[in-house]
PDB file of N, CA and C in Angstrom:
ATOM      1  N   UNK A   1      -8.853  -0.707   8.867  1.00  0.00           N
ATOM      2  CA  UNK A   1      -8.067  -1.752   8.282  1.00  0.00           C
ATOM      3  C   UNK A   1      -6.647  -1.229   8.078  1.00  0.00           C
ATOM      4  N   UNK A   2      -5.631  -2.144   8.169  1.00  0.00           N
ATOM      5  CA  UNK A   2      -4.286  -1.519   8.060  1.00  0.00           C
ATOM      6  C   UNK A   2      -3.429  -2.898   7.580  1.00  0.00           C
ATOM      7  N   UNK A   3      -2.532  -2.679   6.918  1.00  0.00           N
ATOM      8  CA  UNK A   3      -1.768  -3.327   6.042  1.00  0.00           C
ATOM      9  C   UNK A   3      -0.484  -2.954   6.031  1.00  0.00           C
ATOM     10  N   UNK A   4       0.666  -3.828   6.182  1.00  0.00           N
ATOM     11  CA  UNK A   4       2.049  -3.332   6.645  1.00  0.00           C
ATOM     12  C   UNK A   4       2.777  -4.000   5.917  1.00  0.00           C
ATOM     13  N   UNK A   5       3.898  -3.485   5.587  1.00  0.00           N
ATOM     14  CA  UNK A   5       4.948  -4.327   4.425  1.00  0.00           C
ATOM     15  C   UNK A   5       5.842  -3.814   4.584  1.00  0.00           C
ATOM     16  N   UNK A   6       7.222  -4.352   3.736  1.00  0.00           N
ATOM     17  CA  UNK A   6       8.115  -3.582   3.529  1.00  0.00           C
ATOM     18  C   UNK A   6       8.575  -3.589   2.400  1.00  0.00           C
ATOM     19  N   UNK A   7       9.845  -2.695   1.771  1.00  0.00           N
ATOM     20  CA  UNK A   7      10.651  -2.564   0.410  1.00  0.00           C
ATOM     21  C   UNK A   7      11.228  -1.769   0.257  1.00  0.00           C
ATOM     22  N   UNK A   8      12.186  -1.206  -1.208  1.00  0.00           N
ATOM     23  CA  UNK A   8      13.279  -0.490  -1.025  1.00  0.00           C
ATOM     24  C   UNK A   8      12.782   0.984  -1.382  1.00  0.00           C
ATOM     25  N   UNK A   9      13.493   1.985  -0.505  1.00  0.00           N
ATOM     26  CA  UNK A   9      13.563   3.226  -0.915  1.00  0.00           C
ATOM     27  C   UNK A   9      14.057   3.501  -2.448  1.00  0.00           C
ATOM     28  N   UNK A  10      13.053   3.918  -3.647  1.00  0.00           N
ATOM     29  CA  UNK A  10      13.279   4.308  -4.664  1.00  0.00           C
ATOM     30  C   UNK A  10      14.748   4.820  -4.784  1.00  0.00           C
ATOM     31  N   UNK A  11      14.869   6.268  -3.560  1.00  0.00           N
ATOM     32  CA  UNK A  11      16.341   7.020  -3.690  1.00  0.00           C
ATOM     33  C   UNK A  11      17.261   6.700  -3.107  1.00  0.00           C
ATOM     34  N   UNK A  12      16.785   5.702  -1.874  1.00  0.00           N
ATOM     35  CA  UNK A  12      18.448   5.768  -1.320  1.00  0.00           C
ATOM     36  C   UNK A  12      18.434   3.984  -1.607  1.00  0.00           C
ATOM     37  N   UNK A  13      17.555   3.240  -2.008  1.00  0.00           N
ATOM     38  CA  UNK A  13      17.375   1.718  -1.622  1.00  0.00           C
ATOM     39  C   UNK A  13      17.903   1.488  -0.413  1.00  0.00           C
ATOM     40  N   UNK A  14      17.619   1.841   0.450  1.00  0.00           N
ATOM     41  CA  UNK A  14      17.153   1.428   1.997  1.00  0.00           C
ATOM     42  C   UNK A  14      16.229   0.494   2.050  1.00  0.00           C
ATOM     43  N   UNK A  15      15.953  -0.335   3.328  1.00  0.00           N
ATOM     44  CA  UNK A  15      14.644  -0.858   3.618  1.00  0.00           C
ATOM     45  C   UNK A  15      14.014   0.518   4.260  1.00  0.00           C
ATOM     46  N   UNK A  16      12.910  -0.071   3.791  1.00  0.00           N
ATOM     47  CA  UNK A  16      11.509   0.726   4.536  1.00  0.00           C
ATOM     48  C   UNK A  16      10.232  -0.042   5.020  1.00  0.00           C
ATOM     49  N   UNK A  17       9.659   0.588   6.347  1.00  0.00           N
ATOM     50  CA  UNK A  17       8.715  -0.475   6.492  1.00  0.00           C
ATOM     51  C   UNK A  17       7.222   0.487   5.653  1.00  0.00           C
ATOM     52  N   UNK A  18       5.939   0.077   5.362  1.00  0.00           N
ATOM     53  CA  UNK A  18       5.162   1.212   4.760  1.00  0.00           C
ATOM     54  C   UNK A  18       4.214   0.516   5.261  1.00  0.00           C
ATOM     55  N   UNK A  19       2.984   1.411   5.968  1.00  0.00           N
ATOM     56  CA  UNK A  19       2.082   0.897   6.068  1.00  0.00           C
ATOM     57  C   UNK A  19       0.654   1.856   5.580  1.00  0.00           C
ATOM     58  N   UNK A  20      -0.322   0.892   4.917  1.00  0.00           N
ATOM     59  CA  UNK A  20      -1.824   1.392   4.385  1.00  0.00           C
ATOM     60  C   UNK A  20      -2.354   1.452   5.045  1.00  0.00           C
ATOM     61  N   UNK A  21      -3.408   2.716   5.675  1.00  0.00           N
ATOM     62  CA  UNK A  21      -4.612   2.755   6.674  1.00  0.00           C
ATOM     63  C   UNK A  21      -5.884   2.590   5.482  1.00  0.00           C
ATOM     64  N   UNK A  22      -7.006   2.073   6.081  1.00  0.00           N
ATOM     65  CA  UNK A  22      -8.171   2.849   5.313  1.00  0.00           C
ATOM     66  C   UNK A  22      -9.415   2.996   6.514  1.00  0.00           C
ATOM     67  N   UNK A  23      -9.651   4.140   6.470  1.00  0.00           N
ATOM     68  CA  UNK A  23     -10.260   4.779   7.493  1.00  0.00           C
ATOM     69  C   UNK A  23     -11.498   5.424   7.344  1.00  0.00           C
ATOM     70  N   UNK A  24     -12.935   5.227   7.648  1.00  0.00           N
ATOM     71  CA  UNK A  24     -13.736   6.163   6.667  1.00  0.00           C
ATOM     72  C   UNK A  24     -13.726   6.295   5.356  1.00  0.00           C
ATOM     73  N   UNK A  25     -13.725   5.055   4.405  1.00  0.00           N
ATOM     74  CA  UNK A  25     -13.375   4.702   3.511  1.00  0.00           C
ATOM     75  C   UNK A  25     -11.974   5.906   2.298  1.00  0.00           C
ATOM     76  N   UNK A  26     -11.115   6.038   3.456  1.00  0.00           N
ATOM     77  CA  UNK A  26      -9.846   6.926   2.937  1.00  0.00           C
ATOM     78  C   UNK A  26      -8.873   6.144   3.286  1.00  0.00           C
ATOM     79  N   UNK A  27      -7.984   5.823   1.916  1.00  0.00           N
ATOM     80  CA  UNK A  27      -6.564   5.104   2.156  1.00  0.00           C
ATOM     81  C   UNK A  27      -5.151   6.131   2.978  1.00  0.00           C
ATOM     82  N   UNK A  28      -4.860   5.943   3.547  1.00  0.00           N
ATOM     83  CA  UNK A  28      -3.494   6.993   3.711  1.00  0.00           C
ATOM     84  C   UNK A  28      -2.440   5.659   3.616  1.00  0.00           C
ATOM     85  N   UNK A  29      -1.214   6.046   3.479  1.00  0.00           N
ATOM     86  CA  UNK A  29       0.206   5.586   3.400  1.00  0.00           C
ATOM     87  C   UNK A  29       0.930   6.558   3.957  1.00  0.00           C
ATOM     88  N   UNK A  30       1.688   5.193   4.767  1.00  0.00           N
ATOM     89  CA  UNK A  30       2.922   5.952   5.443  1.00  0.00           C
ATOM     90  C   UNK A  30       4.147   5.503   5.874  1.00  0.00           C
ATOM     91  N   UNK A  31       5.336   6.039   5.800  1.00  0.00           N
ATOM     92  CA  UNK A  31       6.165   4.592   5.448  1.00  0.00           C
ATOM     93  C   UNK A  31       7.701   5.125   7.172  1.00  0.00           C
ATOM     94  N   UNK A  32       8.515   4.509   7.567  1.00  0.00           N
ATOM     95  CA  UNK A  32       9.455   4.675   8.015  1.00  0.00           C
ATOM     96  C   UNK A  32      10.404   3.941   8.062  1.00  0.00           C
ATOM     97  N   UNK A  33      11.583   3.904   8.570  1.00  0.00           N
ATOM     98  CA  UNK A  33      13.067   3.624   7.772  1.00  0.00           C
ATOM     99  C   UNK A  33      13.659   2.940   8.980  1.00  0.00           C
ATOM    100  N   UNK A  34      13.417   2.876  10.304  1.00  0.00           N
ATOM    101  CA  UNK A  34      13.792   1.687  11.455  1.00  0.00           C
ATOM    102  C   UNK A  34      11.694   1.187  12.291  1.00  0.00           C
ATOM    103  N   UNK A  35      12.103  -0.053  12.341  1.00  0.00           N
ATOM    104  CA  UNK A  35      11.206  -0.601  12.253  1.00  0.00           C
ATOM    105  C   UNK A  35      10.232  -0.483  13.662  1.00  0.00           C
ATOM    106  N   UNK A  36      11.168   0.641  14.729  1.00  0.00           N
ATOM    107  CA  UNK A  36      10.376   1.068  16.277  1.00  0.00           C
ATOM    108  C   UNK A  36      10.431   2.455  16.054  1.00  0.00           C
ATOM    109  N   UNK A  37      10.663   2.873  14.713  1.00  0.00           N
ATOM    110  CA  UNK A  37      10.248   4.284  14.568  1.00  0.00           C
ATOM    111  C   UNK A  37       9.227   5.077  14.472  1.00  0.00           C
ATOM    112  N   UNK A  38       9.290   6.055  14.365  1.00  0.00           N
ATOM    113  CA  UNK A  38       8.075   6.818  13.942  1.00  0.00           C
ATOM    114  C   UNK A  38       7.758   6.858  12.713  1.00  0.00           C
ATOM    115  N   UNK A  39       6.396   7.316  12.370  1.00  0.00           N
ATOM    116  CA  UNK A  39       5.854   7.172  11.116  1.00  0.00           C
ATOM    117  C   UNK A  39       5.698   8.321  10.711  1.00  0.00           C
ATOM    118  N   UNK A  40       6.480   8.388   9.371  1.00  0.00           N
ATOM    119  CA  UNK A  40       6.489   9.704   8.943  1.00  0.00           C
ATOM    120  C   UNK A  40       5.161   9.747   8.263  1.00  0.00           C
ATOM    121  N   UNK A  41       4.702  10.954   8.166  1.00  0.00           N
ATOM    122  CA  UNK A  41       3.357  11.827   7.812  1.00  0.00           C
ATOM    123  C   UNK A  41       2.958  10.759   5.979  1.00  0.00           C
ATOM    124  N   UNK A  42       2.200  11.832   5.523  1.00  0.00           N
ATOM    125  CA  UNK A  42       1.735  11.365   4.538  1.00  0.00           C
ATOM    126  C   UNK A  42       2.286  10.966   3.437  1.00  0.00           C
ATOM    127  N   UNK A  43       2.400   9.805   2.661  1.00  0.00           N
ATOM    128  CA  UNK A  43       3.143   9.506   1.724  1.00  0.00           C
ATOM    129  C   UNK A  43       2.276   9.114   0.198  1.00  0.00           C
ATOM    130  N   UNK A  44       2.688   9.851  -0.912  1.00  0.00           N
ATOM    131  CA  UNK A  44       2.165   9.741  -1.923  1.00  0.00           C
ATOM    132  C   UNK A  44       2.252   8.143  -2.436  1.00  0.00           C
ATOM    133  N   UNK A  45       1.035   7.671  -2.512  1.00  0.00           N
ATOM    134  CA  UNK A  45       1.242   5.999  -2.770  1.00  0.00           C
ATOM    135  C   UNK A  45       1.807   5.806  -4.507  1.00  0.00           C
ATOM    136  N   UNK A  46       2.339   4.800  -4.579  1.00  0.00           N
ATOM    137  CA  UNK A  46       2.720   4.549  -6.171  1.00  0.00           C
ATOM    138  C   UNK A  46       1.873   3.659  -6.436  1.00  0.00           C
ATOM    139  N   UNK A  47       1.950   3.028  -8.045  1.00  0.00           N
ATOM    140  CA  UNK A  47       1.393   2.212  -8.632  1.00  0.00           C
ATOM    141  C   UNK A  47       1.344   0.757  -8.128  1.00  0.00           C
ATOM    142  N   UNK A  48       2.773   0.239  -7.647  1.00  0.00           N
ATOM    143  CA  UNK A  48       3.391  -0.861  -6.982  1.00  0.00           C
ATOM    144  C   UNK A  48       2.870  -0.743  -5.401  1.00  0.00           C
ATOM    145  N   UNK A  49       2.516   0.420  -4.512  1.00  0.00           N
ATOM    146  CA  UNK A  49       1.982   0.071  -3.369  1.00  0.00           C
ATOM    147  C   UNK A  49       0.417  -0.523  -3.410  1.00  0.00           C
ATOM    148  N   UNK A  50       0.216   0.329  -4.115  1.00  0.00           N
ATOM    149  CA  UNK A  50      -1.820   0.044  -4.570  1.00  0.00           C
ATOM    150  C   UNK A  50      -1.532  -1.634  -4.809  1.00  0.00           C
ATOM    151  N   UNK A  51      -0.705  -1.704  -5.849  1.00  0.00           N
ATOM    152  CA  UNK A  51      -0.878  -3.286  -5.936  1.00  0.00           C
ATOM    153  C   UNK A  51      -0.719  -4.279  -5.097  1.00  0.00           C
ATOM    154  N   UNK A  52       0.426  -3.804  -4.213  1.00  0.00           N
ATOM    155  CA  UNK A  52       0.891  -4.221  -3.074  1.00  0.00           C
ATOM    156  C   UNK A  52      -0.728  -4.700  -1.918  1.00  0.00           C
ATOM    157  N   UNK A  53      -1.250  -3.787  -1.820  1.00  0.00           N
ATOM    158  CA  UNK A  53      -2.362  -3.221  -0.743  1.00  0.00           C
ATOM    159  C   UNK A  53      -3.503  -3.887  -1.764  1.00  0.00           C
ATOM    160  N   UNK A  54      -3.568  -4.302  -3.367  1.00  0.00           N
ATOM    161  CA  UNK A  54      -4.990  -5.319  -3.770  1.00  0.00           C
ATOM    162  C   UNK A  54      -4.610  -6.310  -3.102  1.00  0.00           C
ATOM    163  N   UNK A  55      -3.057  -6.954  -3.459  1.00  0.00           N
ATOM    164  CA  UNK A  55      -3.167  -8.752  -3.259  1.00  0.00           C
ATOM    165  C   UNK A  55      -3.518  -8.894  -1.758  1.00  0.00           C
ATOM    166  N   UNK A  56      -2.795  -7.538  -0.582  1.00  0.00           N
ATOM    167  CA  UNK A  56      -3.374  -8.061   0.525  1.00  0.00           C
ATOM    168  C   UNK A  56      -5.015  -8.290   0.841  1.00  0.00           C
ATOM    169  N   UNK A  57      -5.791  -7.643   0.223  1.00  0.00           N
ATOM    170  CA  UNK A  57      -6.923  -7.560   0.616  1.00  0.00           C
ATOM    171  C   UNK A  57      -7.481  -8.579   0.018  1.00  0.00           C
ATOM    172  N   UNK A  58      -7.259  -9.172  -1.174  1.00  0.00           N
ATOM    173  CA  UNK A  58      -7.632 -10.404  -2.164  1.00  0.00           C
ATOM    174  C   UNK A  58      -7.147 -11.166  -1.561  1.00  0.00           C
ATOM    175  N   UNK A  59      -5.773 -11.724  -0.565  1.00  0.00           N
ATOM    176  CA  UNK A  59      -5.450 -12.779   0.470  1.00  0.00           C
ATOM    177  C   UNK A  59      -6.647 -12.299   1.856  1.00  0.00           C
ATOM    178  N   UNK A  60      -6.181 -11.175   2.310  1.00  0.00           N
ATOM    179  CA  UNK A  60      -7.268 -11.461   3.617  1.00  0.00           C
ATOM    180  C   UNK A  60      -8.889 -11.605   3.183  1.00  0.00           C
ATOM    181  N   UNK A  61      -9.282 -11.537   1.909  1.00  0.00           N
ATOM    182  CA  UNK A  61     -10.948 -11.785   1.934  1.00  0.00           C
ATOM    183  C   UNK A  61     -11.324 -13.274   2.004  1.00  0.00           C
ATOM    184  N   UNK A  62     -10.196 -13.723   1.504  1.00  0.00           N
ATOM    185  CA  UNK A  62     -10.122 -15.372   1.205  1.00  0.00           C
ATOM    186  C   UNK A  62     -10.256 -16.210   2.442  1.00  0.00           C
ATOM    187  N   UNK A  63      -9.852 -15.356   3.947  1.00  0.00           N
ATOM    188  CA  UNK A  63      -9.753 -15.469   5.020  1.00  0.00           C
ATOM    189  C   UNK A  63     -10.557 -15.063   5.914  1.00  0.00           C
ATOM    190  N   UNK A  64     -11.730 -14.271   5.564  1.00  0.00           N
ATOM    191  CA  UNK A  64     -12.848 -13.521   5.926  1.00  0.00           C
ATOM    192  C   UNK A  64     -12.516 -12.809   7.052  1.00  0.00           C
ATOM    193  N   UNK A  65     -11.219 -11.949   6.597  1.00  0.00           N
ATOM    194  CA  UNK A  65     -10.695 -10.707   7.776  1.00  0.00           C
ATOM    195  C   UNK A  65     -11.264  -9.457   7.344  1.00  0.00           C
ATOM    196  N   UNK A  66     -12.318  -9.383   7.459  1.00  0.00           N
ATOM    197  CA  UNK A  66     -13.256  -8.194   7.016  1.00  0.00           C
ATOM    198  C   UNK A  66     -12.993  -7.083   6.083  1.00  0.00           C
ATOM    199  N   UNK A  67     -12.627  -8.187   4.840  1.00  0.00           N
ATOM    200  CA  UNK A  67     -12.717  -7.634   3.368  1.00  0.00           C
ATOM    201  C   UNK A  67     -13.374  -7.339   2.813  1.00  0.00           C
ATOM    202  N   UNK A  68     -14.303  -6.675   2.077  1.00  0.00           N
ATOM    203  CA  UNK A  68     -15.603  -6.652   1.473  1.00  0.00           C
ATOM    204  C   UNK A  68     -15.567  -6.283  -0.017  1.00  0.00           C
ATOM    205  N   UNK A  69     -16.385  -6.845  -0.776  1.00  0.00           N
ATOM    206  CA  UNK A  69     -16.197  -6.495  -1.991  1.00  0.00           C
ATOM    207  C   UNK A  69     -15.842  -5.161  -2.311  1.00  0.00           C
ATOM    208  N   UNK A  70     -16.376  -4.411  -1.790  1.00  0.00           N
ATOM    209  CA  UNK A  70     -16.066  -2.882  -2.129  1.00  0.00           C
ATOM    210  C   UNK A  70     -14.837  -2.447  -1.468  1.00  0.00           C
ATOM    211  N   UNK A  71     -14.209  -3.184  -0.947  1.00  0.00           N
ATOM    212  CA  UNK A  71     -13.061  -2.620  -0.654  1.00  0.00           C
ATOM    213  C   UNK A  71     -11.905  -2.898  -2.046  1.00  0.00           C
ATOM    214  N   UNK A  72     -12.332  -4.246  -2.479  1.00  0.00           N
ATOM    215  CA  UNK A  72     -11.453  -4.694  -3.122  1.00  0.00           C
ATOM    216  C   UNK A  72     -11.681  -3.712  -4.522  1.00  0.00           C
ATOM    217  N   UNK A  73     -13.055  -3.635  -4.914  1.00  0.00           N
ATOM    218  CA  UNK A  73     -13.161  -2.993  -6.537  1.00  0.00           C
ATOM    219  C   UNK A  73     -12.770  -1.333  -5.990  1.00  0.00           C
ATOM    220  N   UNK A  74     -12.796  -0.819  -4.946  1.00  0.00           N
ATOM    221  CA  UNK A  74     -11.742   0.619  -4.434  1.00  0.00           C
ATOM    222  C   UNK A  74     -10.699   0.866  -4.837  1.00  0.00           C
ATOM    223  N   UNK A  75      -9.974  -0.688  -4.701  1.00  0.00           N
ATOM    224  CA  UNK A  75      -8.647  -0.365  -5.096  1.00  0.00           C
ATOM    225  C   UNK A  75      -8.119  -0.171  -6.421  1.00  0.00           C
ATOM    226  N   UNK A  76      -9.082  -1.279  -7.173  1.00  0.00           N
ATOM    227  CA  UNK A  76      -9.473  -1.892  -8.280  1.00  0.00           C
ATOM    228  C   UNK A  76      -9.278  -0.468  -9.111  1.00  0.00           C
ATOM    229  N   UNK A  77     -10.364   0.116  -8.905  1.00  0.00           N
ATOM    230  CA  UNK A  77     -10.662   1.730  -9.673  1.00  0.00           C
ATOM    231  C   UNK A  77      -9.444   2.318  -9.511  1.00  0.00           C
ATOM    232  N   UNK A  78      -8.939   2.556  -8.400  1.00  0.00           N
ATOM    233  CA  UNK A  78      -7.653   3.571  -8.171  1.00  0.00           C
ATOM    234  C   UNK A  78      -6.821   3.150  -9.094  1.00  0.00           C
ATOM    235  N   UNK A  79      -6.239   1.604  -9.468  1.00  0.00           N
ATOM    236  CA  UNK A  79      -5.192   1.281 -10.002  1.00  0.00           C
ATOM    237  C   UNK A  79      -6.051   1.346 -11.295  1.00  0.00           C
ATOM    238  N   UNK A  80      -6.940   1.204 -11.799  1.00  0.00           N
ATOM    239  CA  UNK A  80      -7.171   1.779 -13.307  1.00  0.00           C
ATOM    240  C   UNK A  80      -6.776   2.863 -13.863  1.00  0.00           C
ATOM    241  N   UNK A  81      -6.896   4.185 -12.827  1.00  0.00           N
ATOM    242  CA  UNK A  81      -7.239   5.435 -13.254  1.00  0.00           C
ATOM    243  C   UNK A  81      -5.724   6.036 -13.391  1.00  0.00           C
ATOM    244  N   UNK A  82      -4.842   4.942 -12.574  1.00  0.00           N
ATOM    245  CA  UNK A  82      -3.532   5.661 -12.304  1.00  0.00           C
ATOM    246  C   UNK A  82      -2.770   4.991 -13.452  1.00  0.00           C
ATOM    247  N   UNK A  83      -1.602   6.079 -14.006  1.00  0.00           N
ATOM    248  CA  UNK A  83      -0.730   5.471 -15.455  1.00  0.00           C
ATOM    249  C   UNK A  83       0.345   4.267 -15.090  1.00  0.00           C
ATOM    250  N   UNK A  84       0.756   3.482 -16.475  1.00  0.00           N
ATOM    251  CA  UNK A  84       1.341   2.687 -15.858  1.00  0.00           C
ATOM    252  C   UNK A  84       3.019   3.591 -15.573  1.00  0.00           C
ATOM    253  N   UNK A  85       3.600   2.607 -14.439  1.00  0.00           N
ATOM    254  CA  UNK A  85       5.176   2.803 -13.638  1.00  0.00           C
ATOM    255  C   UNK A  85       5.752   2.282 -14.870  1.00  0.00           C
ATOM    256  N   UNK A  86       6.874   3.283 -15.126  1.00  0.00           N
ATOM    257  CA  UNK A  86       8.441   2.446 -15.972  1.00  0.00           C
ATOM    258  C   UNK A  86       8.875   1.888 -14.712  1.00  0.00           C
ATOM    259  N   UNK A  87       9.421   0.682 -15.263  1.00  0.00           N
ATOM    260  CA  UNK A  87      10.494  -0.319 -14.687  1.00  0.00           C
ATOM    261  C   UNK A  87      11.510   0.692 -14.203  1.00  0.00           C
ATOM    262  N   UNK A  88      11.888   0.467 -12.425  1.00  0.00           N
ATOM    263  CA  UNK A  88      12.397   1.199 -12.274  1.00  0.00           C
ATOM    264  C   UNK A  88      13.840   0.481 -11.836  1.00  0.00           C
ATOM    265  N   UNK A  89      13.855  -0.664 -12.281  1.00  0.00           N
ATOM    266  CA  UNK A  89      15.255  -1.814 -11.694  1.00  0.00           C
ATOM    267  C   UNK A  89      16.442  -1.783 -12.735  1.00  0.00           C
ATOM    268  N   UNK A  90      16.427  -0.888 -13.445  1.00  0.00           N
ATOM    269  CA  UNK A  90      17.491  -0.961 -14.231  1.00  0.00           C
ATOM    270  C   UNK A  90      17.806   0.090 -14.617  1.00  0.00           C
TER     271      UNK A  90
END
């Protein structure tokens, strides 16, 4: 399963495109900065991507693009366990 988006670079606010694998039930993230580029290696996900990566999977189950409950309460757990983000827009 893979999931693609985009948004701003925390440091430079650039666009970025980022995309979620989950593979063998393992998420990776990985994000790059022109949109026929390469994908840079592994990227530490934030609080806001996880969330990013529930609503998609809560839109594609609704659509029966081979969502499964356990994918969704996966994510579910991760974003429990992780602290909340300060607002980082100001």
């Amino acid at each position: 399963m893979q999931i693609k988006w985009t948004d701003r670079d925390p440091e430079t606010g650039e666009r970025r495109f980022l995309c979620a694998d989950r593979f063998a039930g393992k998420w990776r993230f990985r994000c790059k900065l022109t949109r026929r580029g390469p994908w840079n290696g592994d990227l530490e996900p934030t609080r806001i991507m996880w969330e990013t990566v529930l609503d998609n999977l809560r839109r594609r189950y609704r659509r029966r693009e081979g969502v499964s409950d356990e994918d969704i309460e996966q994510v579910e757990r991760i974003l429990k366990e992780l602290p909340e983000e300060e607002d980082q827009s100001g």
